[in-house]
Protein backbone atom coordinates (compact mmCIF):
# COMPACT_ATOMS: atom_id res chain seq x y z
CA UNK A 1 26.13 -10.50 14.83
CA UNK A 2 25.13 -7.12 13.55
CA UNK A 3 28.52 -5.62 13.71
CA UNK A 4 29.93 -8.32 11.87
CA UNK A 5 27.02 -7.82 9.08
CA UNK A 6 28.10 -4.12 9.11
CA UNK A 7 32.21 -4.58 8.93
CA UNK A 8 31.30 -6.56 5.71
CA UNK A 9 29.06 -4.25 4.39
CA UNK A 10 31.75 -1.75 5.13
CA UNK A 11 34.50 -3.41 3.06
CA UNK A 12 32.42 -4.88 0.41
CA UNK A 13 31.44 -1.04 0.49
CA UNK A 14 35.60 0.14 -0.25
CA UNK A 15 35.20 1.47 3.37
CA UNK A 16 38.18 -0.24 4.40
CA UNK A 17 40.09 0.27 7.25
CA UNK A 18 43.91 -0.41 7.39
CA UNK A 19 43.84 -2.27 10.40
CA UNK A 20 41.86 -4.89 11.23
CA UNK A 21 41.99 -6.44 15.34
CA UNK A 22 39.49 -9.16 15.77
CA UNK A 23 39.74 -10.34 19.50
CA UNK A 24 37.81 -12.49 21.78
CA UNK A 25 36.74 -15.66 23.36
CA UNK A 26 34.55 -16.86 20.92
CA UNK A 27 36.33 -17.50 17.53
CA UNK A 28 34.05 -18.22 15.61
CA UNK A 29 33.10 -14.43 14.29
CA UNK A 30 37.00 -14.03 14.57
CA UNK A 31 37.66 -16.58 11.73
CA UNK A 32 34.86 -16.06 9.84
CA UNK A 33 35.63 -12.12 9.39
CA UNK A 34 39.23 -12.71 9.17
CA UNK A 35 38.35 -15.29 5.99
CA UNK A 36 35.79 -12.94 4.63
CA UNK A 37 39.00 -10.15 3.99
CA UNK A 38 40.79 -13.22 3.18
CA UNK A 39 38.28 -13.83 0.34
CA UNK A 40 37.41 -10.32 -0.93
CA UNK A 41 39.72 -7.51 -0.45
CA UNK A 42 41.97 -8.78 -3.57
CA UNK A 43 41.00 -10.25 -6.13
CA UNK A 44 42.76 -13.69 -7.00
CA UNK A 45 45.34 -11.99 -9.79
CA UNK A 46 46.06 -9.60 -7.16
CA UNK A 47 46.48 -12.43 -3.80
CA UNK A 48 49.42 -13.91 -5.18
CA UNK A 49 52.06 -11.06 -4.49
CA UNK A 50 49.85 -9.02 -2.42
CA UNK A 51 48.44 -10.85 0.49
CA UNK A 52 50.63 -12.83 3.26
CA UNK A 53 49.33 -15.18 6.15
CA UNK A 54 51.52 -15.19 9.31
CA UNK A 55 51.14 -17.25 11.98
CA UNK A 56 51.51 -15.62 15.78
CA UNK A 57 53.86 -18.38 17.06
CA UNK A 58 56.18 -18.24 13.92
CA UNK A 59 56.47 -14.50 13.61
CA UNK A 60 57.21 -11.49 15.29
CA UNK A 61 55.70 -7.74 15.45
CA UNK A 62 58.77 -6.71 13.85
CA UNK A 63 58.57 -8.80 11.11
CA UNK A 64 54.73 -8.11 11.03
CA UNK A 65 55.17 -4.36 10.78
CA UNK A 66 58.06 -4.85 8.33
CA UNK A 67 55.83 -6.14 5.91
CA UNK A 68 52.88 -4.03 6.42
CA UNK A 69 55.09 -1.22 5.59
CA UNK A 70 55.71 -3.09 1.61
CA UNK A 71 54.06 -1.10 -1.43
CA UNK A 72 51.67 -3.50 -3.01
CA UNK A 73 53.09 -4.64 -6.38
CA UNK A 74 50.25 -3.90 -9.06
CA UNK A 75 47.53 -3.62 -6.86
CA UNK A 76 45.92 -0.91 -4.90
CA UNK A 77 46.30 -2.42 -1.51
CA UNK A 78 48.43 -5.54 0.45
CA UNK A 79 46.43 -7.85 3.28
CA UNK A 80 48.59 -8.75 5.36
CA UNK A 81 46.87 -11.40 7.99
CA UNK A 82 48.05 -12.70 11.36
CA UNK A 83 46.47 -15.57 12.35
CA UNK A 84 46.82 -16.93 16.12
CA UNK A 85 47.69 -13.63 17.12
CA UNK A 86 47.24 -14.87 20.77
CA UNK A 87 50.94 -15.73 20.58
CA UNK A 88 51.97 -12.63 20.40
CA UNK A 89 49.95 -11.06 23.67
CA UNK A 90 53.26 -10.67 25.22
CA UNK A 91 54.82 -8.19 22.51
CA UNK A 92 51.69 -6.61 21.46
CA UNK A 93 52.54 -3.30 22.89
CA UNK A 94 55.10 -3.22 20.06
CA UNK A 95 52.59 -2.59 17.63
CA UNK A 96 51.60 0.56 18.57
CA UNK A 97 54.67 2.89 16.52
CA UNK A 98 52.95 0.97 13.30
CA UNK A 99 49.24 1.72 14.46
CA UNK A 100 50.02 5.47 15.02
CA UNK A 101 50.63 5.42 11.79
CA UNK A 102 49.72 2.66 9.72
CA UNK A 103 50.46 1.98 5.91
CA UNK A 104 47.90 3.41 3.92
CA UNK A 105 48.01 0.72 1.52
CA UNK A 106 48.27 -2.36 3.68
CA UNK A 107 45.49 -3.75 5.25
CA UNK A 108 46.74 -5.26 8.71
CA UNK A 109 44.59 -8.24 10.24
CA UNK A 110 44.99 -9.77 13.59
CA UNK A 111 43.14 -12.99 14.34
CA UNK A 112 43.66 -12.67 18.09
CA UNK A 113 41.92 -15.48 20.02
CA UNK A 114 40.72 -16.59 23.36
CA UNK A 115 42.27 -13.32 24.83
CA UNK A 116 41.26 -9.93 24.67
CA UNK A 117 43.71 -6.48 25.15
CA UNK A 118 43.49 -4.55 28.20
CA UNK A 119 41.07 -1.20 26.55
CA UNK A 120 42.92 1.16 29.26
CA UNK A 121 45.99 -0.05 27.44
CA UNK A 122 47.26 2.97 24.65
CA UNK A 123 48.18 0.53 22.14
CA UNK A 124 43.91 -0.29 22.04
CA UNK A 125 42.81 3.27 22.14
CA UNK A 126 45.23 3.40 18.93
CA UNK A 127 43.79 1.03 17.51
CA UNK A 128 40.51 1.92 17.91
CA UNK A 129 41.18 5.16 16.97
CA UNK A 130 42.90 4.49 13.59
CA UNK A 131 41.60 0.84 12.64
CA UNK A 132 38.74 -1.37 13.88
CA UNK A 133 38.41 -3.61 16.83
CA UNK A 134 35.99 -6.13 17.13
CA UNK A 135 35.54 -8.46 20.36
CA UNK A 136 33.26 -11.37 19.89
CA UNK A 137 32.30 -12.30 22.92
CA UNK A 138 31.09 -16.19 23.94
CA UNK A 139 27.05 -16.55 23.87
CA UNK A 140 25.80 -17.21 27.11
CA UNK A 141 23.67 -21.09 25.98
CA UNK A 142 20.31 -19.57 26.63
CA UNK A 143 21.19 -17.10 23.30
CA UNK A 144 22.08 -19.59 21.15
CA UNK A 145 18.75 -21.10 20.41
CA UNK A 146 18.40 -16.94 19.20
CA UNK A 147 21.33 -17.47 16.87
CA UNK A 148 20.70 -20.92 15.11
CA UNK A 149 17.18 -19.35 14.26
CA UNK A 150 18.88 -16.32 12.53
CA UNK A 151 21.84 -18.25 11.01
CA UNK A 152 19.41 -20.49 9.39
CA UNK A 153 16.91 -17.82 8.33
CA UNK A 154 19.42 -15.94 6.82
CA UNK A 155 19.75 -18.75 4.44
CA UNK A 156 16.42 -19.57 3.94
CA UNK A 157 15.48 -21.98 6.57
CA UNK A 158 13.60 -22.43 9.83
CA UNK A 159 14.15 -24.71 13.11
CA UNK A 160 11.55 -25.89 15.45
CA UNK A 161 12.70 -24.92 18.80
CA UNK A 162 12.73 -28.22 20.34
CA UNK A 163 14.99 -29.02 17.60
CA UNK A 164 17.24 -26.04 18.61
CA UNK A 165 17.05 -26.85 21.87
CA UNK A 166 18.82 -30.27 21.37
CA UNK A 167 21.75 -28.87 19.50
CA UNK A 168 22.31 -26.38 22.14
CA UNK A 169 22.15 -29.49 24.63
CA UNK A 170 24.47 -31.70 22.50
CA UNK A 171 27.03 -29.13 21.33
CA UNK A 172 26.71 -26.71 23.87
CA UNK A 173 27.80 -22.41 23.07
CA UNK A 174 30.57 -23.60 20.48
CA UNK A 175 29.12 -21.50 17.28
CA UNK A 176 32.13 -23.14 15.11
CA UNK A 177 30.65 -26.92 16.28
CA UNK A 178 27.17 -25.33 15.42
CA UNK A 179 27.54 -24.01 12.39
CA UNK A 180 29.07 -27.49 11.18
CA UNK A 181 26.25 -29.18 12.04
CA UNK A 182 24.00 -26.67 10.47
CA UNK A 183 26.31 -26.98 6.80
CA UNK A 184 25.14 -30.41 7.48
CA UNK A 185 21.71 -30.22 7.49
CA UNK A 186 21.58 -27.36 5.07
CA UNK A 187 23.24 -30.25 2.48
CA UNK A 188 20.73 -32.28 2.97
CA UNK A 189 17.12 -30.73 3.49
CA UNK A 190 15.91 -28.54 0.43
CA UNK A 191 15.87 -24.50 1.18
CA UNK A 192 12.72 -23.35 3.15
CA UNK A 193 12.68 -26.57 5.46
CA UNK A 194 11.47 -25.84 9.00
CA UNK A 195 14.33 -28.37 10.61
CA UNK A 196 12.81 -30.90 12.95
CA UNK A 197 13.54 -32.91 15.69
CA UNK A 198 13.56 -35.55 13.58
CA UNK A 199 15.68 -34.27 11.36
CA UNK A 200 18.52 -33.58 14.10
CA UNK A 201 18.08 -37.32 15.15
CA UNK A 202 18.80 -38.70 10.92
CA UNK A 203 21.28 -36.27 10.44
CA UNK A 204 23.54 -35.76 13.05
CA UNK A 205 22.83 -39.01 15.99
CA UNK A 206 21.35 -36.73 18.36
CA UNK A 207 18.63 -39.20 20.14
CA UNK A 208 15.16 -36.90 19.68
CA UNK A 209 13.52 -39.04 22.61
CA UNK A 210 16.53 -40.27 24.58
CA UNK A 211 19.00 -36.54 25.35
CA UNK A 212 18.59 -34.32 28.81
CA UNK A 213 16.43 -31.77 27.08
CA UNK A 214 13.67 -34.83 27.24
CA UNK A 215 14.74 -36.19 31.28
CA UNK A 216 14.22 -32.02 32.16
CA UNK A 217 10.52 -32.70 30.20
CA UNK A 218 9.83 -36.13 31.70
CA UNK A 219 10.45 -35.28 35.16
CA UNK A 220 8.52 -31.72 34.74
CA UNK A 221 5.55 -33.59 33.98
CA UNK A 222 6.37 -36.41 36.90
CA UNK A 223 6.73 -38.56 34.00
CA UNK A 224 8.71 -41.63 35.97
CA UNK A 225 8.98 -44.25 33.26
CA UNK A 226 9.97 -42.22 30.50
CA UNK A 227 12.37 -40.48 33.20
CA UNK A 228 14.03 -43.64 34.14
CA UNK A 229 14.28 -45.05 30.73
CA UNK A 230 16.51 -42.07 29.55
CA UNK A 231 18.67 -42.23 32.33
CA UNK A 232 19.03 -46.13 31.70
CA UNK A 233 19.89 -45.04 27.97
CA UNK A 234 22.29 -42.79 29.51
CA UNK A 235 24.10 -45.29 31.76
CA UNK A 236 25.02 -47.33 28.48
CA UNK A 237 25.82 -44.35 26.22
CA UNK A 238 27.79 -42.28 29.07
CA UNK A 239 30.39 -40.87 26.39
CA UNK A 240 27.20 -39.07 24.92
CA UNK A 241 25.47 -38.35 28.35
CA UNK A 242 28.12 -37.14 30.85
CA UNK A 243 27.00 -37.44 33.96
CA UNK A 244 27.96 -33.96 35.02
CA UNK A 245 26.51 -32.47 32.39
CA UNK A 246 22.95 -34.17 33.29
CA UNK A 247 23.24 -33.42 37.06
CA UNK A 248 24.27 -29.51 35.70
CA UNK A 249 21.31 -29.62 33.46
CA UNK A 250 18.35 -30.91 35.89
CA UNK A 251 20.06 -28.47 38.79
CA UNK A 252 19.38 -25.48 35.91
CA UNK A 253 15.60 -26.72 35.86
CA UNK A 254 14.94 -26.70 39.30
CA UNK A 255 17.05 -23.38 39.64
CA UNK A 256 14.47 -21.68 37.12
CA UNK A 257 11.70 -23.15 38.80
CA UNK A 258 12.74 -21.67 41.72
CA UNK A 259 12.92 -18.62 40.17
CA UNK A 260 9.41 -19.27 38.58
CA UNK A 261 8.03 -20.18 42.15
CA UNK A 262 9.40 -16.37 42.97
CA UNK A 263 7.84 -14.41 39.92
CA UNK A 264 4.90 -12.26 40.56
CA UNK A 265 4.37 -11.44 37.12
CA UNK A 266 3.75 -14.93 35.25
CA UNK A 267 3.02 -13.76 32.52
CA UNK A 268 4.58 -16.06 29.38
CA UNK A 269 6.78 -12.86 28.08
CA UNK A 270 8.02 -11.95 31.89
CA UNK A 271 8.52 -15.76 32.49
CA UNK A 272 11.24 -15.95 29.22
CA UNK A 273 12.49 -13.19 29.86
CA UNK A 274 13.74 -13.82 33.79
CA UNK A 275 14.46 -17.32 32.63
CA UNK A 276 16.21 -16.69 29.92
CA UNK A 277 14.81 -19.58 27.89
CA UNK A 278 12.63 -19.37 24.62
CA UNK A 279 8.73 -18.54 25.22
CA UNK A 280 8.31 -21.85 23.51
CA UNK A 281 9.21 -23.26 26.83
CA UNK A 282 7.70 -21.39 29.42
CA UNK A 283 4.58 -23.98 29.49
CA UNK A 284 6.97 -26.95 31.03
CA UNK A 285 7.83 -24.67 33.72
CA UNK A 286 3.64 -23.78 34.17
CA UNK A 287 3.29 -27.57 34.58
CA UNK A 288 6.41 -28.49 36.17
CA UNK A 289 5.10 -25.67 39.24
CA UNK A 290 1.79 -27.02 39.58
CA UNK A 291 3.89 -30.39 40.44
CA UNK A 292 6.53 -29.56 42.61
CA UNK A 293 5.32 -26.45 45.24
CA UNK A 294 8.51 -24.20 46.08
CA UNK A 295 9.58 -26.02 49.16
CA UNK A 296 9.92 -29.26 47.08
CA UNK A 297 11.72 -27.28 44.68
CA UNK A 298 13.77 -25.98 47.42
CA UNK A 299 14.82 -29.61 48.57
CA UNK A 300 15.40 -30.71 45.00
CA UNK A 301 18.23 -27.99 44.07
CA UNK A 302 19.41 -28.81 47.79
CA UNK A 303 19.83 -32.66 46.70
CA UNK A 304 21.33 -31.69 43.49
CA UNK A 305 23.99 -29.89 44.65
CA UNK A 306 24.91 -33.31 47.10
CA UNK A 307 24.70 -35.26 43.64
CA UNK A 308 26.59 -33.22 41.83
CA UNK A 309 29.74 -32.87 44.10
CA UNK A 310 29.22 -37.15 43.93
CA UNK A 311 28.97 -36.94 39.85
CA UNK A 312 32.47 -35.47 40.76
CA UNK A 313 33.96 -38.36 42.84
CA UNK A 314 33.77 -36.90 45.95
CA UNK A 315 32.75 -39.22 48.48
CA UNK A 316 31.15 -41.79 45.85
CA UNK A 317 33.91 -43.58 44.82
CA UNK A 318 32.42 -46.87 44.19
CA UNK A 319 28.91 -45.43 43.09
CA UNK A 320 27.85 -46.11 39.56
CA UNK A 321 27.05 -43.33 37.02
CA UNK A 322 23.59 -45.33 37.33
CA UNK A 323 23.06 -45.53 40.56
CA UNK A 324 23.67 -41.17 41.20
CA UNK A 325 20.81 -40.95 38.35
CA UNK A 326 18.68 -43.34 40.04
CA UNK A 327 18.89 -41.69 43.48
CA UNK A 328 18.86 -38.23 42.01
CA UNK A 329 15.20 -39.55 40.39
CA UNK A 330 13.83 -41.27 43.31
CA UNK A 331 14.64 -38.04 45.65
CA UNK A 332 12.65 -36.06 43.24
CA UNK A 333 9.56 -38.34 42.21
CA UNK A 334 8.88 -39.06 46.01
């Protein structure tokens, strides 16, 4: 995130670069830096015979580099932007005449998805050597709790991190489903609103009491009715509740606590920071430990794995989506 806030600093700066590669498996930085020089390189007198948008599966580099190579027509610079880029992984190689030696005057944008180029490769030490390029790399889900909080407060807002916690849960590490939901909110509640739980359940359907983030909570503090309740909820709203996705989910928990079980330093900082989860947290595992001693523990993640290859339809053909939840509950309560 801080080397996209610098590129735009750069060009709102004039520090432009004439080629532009924006690669990755997350897209989401990728299409929101390729629409930022979309936006503000040229102004919109200038866009109209000065900037082009191709598209990777209707083009090729040699049309590409045929039009970087155009003067701009009253205008200081061109933009010339290739979006899907990814289409062109096979051919890419043929970029690198153009990238030697790039148009001064054109500034060349690839929106290259999903895919990044091999860096021993020549054609990326060229362009890294005249141009800029960026990878944005997928967040690992215990760091994007760490980015809603700094989305938001960039635009004057806070989020609880319960509340966090439940859109990582629901929507899992896809920033561009995210940041939706966040536009969302940020219509609604006034700038400077911490965003609740509450307010995730009103505004986008995202059950505050009845979601996986609250069965990992419930059966940490040996909760059983609340426990079984949610999984009943679950078992009638299984488009919402994937099975797999709750087995995956209490297997984490009783992974960590393993891990917890391990730690000699207990400390709340040491315990986020092995974890990986927010320090907000760390207390459920505290409690969860004093419940379940290490060789429980041990037999839980042991069961889960045998419930999770069933969740999959392997060797529980005619077992309900209920009954795996029930038996996953009653090998861990007794």
């Amino acid at each position: 995130m801080d080397e996209v806030i610098q590129i735009t600093k750069d060009i709102k700066a004039g520090n432009i670069k004439p080629i532009y590669f924006f690669m990755g498996e997350e897209p989401y930085y990728i299409d929101k830096l390729t629409e930022f020089i979309e936006d503000n390189i040229l102004t919109e007198d200038e866009k109209g015979f000065n900037q082009m948008v191709l598209y990777g599966r209707d083009t090729t580099i040699e049309d590409i580099v045929s039009n970087a190579k155009r003067f701009p027509m009253m205008a200081e610079r061109q933009v010339v932007i290739v979006k899907e880029a990814q289409e062109l992984a096979k051919t890419i190689d043929k970029l690198e005449a153009y990238a030697e030696n790039p148009q001064p005057s054109t500034v060349l944008v690839f929106a290259y998805k999903y895919k990044t180029l091999d860096k021993r490769k020549k054609i990326t030490k060229v362009l890294e050597k005249k141009g800029l390029v960026f990878e944005s790399k997928k967040l690992y889900e215990n760091q994007v709790g760490d980015w809603i909080k700094r989305v938001l407060s960039g635009k004057g807002y806070a989020i609880e991190p319960k509340a966090a916690a439940m859109l990582v849960e629901f929507l899992g590490t896809d920033l561009s489903k995210i940041s939706n939901e966040l536009d969302k909110l940020k219509i609604i509640l006034p700038k400077g609103h911490t965003i609740s739980a509450q307010d995730v359940e009103e505004n986008i359907g995202i059950s505050k009491d009845f979601n996986v983030f609250e069965l990992r909570k419930a059966i940490g503090d040996g909760n059983q009715l609340k426990a079984y309740k949610i999984i009943e909820y679950f078992s009638q709203n299984p488009k919402d509740n994937p099975l797999v996705l709750t087995v995956g989910q209490v297997f984490s928990f009783f992974s960590q606590l393993l891990q917890y079980h391990g730690l000699k330093d207990k400390s709340k900082g040491n315990v986020a920071k092995v974890l990986k989860v927010n320090p907000f947290f760390v207390g459920d595992y505290e409690l969860a430990a004093k419940r379940y001693p290490m060789k429980k523990v041990s037999g839980i993640v042991s069961k889960m794995r045998d419930i999770d290859v069933k969740s999959k339809g392997v060797g529980a053909t005619s077992t309900t989506d209920y009954d795996l939840m029930k038996e996953m509950l009653i090998f861990i309560f007794n």
